[in-house]
N, C-alpha and C. Protein backbone atom coordinates (compact mmCIF):
# COMPACT_ATOMS: atom_id res chain seq x y z
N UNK A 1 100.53 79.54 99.43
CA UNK A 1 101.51 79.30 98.41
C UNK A 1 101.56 80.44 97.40
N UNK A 2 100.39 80.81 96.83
CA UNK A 2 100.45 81.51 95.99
C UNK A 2 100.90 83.32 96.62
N UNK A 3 100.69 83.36 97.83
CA UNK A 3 100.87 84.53 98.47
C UNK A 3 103.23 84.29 98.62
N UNK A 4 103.31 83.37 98.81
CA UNK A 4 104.83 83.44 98.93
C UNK A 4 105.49 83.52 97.18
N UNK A 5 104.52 83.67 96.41
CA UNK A 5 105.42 83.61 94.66
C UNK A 5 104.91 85.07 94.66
N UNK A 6 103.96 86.02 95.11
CA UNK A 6 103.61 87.01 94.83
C UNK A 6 104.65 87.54 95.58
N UNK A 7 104.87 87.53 97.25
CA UNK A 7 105.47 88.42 97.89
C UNK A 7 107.31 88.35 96.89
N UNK A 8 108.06 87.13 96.13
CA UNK A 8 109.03 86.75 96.13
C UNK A 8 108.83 87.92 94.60
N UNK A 9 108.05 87.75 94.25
CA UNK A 9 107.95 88.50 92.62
C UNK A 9 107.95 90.15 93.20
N UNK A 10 107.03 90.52 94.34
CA UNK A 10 107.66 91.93 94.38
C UNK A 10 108.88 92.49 95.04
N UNK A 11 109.44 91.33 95.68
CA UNK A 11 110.62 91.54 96.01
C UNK A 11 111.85 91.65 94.96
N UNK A 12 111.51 91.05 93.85
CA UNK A 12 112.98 90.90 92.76
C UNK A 12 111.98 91.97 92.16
N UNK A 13 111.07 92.68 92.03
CA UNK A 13 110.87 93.56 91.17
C UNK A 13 111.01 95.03 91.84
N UNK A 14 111.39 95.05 93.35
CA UNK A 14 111.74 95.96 94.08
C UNK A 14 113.50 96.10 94.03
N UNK A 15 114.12 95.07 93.49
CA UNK A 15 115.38 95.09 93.95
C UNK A 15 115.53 95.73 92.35
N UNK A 16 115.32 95.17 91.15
CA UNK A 16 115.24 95.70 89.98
C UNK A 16 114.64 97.49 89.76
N UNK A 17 114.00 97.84 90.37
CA UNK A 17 113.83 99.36 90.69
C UNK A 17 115.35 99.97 90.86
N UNK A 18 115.61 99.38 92.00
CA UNK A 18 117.18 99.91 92.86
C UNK A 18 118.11 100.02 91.73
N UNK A 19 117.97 99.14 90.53
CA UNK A 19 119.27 99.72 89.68
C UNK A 19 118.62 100.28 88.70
N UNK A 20 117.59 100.93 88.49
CA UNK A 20 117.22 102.35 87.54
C UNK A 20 117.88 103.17 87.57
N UNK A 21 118.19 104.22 86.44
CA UNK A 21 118.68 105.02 86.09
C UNK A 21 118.18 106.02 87.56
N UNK A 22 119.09 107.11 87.77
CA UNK A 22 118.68 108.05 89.34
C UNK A 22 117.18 108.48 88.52
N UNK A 23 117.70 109.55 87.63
CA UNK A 23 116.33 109.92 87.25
C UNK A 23 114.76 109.33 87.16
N UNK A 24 115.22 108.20 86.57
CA UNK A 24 114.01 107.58 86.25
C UNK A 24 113.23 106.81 88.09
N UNK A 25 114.55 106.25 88.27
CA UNK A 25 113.70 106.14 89.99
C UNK A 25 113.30 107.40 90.84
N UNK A 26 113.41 108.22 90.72
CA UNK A 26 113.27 109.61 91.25
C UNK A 26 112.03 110.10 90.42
N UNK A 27 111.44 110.10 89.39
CA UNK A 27 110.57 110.04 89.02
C UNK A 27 109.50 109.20 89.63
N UNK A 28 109.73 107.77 89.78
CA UNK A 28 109.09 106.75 90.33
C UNK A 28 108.70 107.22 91.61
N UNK A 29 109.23 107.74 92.26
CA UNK A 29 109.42 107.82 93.67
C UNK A 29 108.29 109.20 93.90
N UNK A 30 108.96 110.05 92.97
CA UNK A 30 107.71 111.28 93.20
C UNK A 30 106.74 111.27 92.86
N UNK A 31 106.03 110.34 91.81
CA UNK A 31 104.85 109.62 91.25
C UNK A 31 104.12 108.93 92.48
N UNK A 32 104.67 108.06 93.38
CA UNK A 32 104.95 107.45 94.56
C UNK A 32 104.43 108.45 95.33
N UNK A 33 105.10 109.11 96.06
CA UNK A 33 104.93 110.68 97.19
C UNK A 33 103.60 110.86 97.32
N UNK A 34 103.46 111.09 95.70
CA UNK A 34 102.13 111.88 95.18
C UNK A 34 100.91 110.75 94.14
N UNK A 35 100.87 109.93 94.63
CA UNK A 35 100.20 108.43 94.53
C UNK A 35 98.14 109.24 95.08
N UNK A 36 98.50 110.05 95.71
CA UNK A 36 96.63 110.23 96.42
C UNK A 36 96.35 111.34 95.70
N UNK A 37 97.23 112.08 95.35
CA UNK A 37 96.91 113.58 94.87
C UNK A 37 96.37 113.01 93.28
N UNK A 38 97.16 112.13 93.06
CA UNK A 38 96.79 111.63 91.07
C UNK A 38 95.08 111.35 91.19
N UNK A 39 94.30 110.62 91.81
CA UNK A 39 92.91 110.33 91.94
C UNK A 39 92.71 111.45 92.11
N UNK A 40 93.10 112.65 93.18
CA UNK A 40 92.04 113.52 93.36
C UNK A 40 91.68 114.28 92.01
N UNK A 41 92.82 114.41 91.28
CA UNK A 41 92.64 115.19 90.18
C UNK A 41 92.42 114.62 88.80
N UNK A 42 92.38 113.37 88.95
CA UNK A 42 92.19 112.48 87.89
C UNK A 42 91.08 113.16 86.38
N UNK A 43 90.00 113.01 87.04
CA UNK A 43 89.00 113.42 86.52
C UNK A 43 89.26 114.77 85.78
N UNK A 44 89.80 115.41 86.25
CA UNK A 44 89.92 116.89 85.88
C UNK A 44 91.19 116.72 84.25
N UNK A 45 92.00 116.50 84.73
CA UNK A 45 92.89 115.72 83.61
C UNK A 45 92.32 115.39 82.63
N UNK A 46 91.44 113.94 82.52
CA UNK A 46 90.72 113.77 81.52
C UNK A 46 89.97 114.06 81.09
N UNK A 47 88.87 115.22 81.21
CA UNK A 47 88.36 116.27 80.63
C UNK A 47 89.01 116.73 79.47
N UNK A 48 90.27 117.58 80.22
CA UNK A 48 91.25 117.99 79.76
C UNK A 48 91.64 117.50 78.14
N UNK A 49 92.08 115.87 78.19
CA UNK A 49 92.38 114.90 77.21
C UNK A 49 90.95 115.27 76.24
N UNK A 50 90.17 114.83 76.88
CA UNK A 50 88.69 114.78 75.87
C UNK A 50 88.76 116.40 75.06
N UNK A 51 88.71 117.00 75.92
CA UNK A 51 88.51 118.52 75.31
C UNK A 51 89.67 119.00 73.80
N UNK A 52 90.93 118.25 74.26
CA UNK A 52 91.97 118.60 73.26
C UNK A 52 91.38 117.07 72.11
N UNK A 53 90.76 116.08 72.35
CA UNK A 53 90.27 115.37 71.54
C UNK A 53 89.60 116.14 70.58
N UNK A 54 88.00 116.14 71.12
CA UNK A 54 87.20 117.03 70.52
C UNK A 54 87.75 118.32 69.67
N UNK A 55 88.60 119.28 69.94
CA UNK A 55 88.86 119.82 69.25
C UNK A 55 89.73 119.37 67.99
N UNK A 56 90.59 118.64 68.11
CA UNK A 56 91.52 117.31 67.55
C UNK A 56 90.68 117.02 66.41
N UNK A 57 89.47 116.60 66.91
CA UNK A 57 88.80 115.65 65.77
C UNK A 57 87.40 116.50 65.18
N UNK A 58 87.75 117.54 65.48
CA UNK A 58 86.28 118.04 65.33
C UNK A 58 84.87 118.00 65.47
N UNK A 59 84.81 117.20 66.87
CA UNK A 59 83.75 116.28 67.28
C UNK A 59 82.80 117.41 68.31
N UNK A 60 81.52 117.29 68.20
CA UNK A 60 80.04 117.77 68.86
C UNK A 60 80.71 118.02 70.38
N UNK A 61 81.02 119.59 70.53
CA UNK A 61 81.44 119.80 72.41
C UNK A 61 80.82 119.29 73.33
N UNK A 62 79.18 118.21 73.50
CA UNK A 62 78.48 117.80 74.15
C UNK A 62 79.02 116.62 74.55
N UNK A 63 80.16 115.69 73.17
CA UNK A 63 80.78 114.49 73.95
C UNK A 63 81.48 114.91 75.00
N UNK A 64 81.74 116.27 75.64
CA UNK A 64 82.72 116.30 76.69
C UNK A 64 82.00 115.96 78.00
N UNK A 65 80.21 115.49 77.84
CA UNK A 65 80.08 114.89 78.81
C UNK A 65 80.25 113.72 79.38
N UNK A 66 80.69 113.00 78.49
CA UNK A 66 80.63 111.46 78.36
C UNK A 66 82.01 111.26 79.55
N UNK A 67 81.27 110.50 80.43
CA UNK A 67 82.03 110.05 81.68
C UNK A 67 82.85 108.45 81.91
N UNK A 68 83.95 108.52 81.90
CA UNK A 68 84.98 109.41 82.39
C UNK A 68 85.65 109.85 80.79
N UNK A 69 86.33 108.97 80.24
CA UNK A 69 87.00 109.37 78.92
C UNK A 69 85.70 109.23 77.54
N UNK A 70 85.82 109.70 76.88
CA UNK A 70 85.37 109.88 75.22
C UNK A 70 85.32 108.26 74.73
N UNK A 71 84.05 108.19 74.29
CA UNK A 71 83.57 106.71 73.50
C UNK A 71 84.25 106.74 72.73
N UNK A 72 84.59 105.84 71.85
CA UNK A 72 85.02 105.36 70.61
C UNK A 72 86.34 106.37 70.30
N UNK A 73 87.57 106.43 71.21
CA UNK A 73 88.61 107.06 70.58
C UNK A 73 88.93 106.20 69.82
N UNK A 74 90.38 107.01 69.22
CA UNK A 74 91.63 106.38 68.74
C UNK A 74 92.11 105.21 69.63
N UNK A 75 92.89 104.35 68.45
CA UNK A 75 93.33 103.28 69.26
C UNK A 75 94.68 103.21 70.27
N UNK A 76 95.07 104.61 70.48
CA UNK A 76 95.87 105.05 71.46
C UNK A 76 95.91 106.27 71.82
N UNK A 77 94.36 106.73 72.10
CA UNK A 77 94.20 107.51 73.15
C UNK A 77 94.66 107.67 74.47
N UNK A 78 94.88 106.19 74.96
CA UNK A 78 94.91 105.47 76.30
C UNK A 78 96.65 106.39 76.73
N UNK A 79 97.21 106.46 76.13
CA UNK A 79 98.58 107.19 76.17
C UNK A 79 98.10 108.34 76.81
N UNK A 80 97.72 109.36 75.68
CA UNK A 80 97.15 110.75 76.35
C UNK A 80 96.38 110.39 77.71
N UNK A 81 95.63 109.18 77.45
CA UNK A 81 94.82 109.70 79.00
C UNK A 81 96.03 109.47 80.42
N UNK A 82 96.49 108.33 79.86
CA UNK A 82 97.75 108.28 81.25
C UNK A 82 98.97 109.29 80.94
N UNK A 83 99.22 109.71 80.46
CA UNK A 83 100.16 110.83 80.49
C UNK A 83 99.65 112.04 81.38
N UNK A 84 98.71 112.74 80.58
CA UNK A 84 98.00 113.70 81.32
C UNK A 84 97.73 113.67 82.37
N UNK A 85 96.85 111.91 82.62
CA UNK A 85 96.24 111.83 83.46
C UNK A 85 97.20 111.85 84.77
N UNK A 86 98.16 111.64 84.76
CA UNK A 86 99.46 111.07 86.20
C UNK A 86 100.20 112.98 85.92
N UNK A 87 100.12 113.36 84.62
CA UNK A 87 101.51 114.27 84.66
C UNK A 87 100.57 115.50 85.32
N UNK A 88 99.08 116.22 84.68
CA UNK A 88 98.73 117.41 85.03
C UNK A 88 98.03 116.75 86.89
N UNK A 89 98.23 116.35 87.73
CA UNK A 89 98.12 116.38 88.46
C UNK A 89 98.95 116.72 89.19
N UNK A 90 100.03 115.98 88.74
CA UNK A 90 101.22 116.24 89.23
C UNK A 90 101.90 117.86 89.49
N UNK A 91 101.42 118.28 88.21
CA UNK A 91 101.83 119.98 88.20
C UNK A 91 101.05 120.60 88.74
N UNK A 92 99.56 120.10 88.98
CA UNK A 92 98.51 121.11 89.75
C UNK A 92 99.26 120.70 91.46
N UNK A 93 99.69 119.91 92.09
CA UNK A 93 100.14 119.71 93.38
C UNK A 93 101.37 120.57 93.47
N UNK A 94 101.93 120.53 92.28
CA UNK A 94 103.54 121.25 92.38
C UNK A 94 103.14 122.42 92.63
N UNK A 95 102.58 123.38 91.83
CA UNK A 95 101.76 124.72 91.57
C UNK A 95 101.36 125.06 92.76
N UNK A 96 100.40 124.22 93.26
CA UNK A 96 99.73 124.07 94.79
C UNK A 96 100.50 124.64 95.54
N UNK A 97 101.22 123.55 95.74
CA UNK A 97 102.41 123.84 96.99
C UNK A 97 103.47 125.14 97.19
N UNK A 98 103.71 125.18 95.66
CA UNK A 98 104.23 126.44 95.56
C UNK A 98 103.60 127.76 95.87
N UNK A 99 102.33 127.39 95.51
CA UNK A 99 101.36 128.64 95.82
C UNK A 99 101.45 129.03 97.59
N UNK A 100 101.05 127.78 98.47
CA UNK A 100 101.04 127.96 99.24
C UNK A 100 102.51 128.21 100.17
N UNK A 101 103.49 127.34 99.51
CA UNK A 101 104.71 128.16 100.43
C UNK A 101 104.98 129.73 100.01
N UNK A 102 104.51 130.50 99.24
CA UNK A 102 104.76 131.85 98.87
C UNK A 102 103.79 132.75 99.57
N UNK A 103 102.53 131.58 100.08
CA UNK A 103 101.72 132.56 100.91
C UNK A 103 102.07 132.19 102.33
N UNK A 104 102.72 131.27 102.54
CA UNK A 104 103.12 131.67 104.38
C UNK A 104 104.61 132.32 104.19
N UNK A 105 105.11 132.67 103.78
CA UNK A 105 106.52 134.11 103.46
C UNK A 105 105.67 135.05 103.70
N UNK A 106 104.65 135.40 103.14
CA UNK A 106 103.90 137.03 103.63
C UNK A 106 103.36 137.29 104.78
């Protein structure tokens, strides 16, 4: 039972996608594509976040060990970490790829 209200809920929330703005589903979609590449680089990202923290707040460079994100942020850190965290992956795969289609042309 409860498996036929789940499958019926991602179905009206799949059909509700379909009338997004192009952009914004096209976004979705390449977020989507690139769904395995976001974990690989995850980590690296939030470093990233912590490091522009720390400097941010003027905090001891040793919290940048603290695994995965920074103890005791702000109460909307969580933004920066998912922004970063989904967007600089995203550009390290773009970059990637680009890198590599410019090296099979030579």
């Amino acid at each position: 039972m409860a498996s036929a209200k789940l499958d019926t809920r991602v179905l009206h929330l799949a059909h509700r996608l379909t009338r997004l703005p192009h952009r914004l589903s096209t976004t979705l979609a390449y977020i989507g594509k690139h769904s395995f590449d976001i974990p690989l680089w995850l980590f690296l990202a939030f470093k990233v976040v912590s490091y522009l923290r720390i400097l941010w707040s003027d905090l001891p460079i040793d919290r940048l060990s603290m695994f995965p994100v920074l103890e005791g942020g702000g109460r909307y850190d969580f933004i920066a970490y998912t922004i970063i965290g989904v967007g600089l992956p995203l550009l390290m795969t773009a970059g990637l790829s680009r890198i590599v289609s410019l090296v099979r042309r030579i």
